[in-house]
C-alpha atoms as a PDB file:
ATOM      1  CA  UNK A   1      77.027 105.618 131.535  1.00  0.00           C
ATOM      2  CA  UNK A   2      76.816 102.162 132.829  1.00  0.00           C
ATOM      3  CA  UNK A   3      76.302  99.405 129.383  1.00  0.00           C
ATOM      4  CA  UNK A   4      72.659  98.522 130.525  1.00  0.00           C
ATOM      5  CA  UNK A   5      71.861 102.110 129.540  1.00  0.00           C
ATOM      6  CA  UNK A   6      73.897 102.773 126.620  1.00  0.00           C
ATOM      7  CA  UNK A   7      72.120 102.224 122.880  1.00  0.00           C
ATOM      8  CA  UNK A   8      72.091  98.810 121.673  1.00  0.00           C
ATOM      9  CA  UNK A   9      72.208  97.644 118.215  1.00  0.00           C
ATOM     10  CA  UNK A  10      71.092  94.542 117.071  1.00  0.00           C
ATOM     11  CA  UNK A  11      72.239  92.735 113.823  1.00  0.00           C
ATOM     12  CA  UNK A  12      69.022  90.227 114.225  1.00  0.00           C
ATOM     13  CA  UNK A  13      66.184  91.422 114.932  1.00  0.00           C
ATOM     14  CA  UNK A  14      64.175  90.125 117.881  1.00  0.00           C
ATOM     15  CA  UNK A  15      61.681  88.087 115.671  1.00  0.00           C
ATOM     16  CA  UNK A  16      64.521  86.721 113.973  1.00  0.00           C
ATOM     17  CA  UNK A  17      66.002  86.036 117.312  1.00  0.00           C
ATOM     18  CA  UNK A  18      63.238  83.862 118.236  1.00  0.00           C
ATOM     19  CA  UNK A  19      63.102  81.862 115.435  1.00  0.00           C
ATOM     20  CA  UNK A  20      66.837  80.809 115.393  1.00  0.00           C
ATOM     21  CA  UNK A  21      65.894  79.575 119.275  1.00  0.00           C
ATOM     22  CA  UNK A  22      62.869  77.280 118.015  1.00  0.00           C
ATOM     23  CA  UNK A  23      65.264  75.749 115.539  1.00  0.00           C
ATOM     24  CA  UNK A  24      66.599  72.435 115.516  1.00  0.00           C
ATOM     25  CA  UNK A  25      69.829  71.284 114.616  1.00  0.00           C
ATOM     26  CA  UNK A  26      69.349  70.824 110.787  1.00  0.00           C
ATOM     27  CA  UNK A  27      67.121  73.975 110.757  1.00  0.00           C
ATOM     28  CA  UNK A  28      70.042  75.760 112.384  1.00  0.00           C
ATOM     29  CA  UNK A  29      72.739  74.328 109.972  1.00  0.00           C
ATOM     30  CA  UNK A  30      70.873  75.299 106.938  1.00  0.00           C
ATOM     31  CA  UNK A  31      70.602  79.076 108.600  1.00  0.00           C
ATOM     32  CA  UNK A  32      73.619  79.342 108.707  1.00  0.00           C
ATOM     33  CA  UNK A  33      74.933  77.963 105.342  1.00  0.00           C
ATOM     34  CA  UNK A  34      72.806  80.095 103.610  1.00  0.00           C
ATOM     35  CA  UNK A  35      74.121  83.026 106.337  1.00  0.00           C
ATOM     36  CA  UNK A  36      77.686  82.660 105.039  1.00  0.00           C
ATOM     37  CA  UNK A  37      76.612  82.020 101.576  1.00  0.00           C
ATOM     38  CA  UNK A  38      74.997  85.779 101.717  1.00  0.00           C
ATOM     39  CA  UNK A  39      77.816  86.962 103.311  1.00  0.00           C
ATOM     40  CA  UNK A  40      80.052  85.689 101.523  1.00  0.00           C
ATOM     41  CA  UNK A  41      78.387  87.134  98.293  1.00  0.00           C
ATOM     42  CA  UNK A  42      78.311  90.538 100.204  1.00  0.00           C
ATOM     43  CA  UNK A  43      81.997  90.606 100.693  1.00  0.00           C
ATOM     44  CA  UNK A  44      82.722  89.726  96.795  1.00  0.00           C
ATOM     45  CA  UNK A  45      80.106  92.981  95.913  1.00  0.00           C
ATOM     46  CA  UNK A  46      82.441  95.021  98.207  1.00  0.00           C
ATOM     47  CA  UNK A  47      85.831  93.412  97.144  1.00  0.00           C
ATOM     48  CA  UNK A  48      84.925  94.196  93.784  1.00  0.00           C
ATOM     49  CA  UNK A  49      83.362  97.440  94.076  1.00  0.00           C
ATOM     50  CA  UNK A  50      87.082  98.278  95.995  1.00  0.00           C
ATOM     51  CA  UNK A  51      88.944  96.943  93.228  1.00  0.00           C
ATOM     52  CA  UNK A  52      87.472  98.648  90.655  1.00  0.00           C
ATOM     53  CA  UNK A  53      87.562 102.297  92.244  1.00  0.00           C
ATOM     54  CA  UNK A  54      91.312 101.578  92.727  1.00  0.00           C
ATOM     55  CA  UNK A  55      91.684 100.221  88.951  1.00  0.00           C
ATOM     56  CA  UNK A  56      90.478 103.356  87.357  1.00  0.00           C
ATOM     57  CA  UNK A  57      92.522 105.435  90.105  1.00  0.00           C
ATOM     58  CA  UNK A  58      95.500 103.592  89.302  1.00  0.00           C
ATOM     59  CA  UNK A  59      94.228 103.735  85.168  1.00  0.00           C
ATOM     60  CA  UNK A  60      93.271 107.417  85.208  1.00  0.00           C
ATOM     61  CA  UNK A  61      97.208 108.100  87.164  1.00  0.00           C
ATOM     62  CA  UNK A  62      98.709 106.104  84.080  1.00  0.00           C
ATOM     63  CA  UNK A  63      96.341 107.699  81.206  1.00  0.00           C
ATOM     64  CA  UNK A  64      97.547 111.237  82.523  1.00  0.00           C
ATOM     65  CA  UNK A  65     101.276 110.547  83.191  1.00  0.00           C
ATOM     66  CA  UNK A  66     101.402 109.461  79.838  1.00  0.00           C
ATOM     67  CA  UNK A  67      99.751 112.292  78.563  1.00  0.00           C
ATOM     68  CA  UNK A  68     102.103 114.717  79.833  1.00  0.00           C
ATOM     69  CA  UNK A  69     104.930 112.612  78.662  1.00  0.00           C
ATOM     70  CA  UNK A  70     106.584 113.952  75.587  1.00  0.00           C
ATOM     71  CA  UNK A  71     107.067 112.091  72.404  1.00  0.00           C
ATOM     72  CA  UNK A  72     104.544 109.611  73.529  1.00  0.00           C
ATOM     73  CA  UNK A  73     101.052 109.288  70.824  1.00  0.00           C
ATOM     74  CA  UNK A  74      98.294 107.798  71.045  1.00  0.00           C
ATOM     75  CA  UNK A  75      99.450 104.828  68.901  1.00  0.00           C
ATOM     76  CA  UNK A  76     102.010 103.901  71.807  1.00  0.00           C
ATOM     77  CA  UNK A  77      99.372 104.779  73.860  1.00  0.00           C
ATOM     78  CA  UNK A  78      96.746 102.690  73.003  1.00  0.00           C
ATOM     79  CA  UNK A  79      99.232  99.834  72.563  1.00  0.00           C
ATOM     80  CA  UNK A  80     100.821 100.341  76.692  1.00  0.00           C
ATOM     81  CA  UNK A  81      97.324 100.406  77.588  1.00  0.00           C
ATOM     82  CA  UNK A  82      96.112  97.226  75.897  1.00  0.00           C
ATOM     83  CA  UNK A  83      98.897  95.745  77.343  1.00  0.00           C
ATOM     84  CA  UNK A  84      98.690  96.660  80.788  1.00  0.00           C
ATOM     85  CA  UNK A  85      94.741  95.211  80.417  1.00  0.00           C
ATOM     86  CA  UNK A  86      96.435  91.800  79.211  1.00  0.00           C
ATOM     87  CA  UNK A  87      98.760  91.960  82.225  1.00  0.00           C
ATOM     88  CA  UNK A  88      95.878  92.587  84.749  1.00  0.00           C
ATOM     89  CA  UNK A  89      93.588  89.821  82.933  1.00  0.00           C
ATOM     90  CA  UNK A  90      96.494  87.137  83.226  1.00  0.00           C
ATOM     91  CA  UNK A  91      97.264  87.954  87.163  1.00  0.00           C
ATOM     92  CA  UNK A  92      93.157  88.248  87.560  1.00  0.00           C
ATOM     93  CA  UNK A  93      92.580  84.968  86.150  1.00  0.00           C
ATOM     94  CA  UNK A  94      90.382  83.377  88.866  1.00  0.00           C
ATOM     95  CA  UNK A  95      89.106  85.939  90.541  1.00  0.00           C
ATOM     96  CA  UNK A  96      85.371  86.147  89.045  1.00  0.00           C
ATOM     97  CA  UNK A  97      84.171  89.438  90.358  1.00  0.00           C
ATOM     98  CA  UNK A  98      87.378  90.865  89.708  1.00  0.00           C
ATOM     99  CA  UNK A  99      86.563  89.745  85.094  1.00  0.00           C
ATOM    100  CA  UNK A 100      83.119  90.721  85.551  1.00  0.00           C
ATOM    101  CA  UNK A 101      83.814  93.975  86.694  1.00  0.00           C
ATOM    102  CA  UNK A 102      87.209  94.090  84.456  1.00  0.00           C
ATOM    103  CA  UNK A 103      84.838  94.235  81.213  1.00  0.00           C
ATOM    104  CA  UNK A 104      82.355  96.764  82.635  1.00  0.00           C
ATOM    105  CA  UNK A 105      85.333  99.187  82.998  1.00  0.00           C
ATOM    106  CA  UNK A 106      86.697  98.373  79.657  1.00  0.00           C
ATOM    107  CA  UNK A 107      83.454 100.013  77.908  1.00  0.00           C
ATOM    108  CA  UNK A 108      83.629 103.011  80.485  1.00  0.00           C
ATOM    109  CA  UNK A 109      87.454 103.287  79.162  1.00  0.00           C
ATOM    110  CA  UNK A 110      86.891 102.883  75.672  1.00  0.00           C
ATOM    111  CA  UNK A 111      84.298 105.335  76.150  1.00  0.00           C
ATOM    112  CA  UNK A 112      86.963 107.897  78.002  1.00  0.00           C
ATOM    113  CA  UNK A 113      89.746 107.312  75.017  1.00  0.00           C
END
């Protein structure tokens, strides 16, 4: 199949399209701030939605390793685990979306334990 005739998918559509061409140069400039703006905030949503399926992977390994450890309570438990959240928080720190979604799994963990 020659590429004229293959399906074609558009990220703009063709209304879109024809408004970027009317544009002018400070038209276009804003466009495309507030472009990268939005996808920059899209990439956070899936950075963060990423690092928080891998946190409670990575939690959930810990919590049951630990659980079929002998000699090892739920006192030292609970203290290994608050720890390892102090460790993450310090290495995290600046990384917004990474806190925000840091205390959203704390509840759902608390919750769990």
């Amino acid at each position: 199949m020659s590429k004229s005739k293959e399906a074609k998918t558009f990220v703009i559509s063709r209304e879109q399209y024809k408004k970027i061409k009317k544009m002018d140069h400070t038209q276009m400039d804003s466009f495309m701030r507030n472009f990268a703006k939005n996808l920059n905030d899209e990439c956070n949503e899936g950075s963060a939605k990423e690092f928080e399926n891998l946190s409670n992977m990575y939690t959930d390994s810990i919590l049951k390793a630990l659980e079929n450890t002998r000699g090892i309570g739920q006192k030292l438990k609970d203290s290994f685990i608050n720890e390892l959240k102090s460790i993450i928080k310090d290495k995290a720190d600046g990384y917004d979306f990474v806190m925000a979604k840091d205390k959203e799994n704390e509840k759902t963990q608390a919750e769990v334990v």
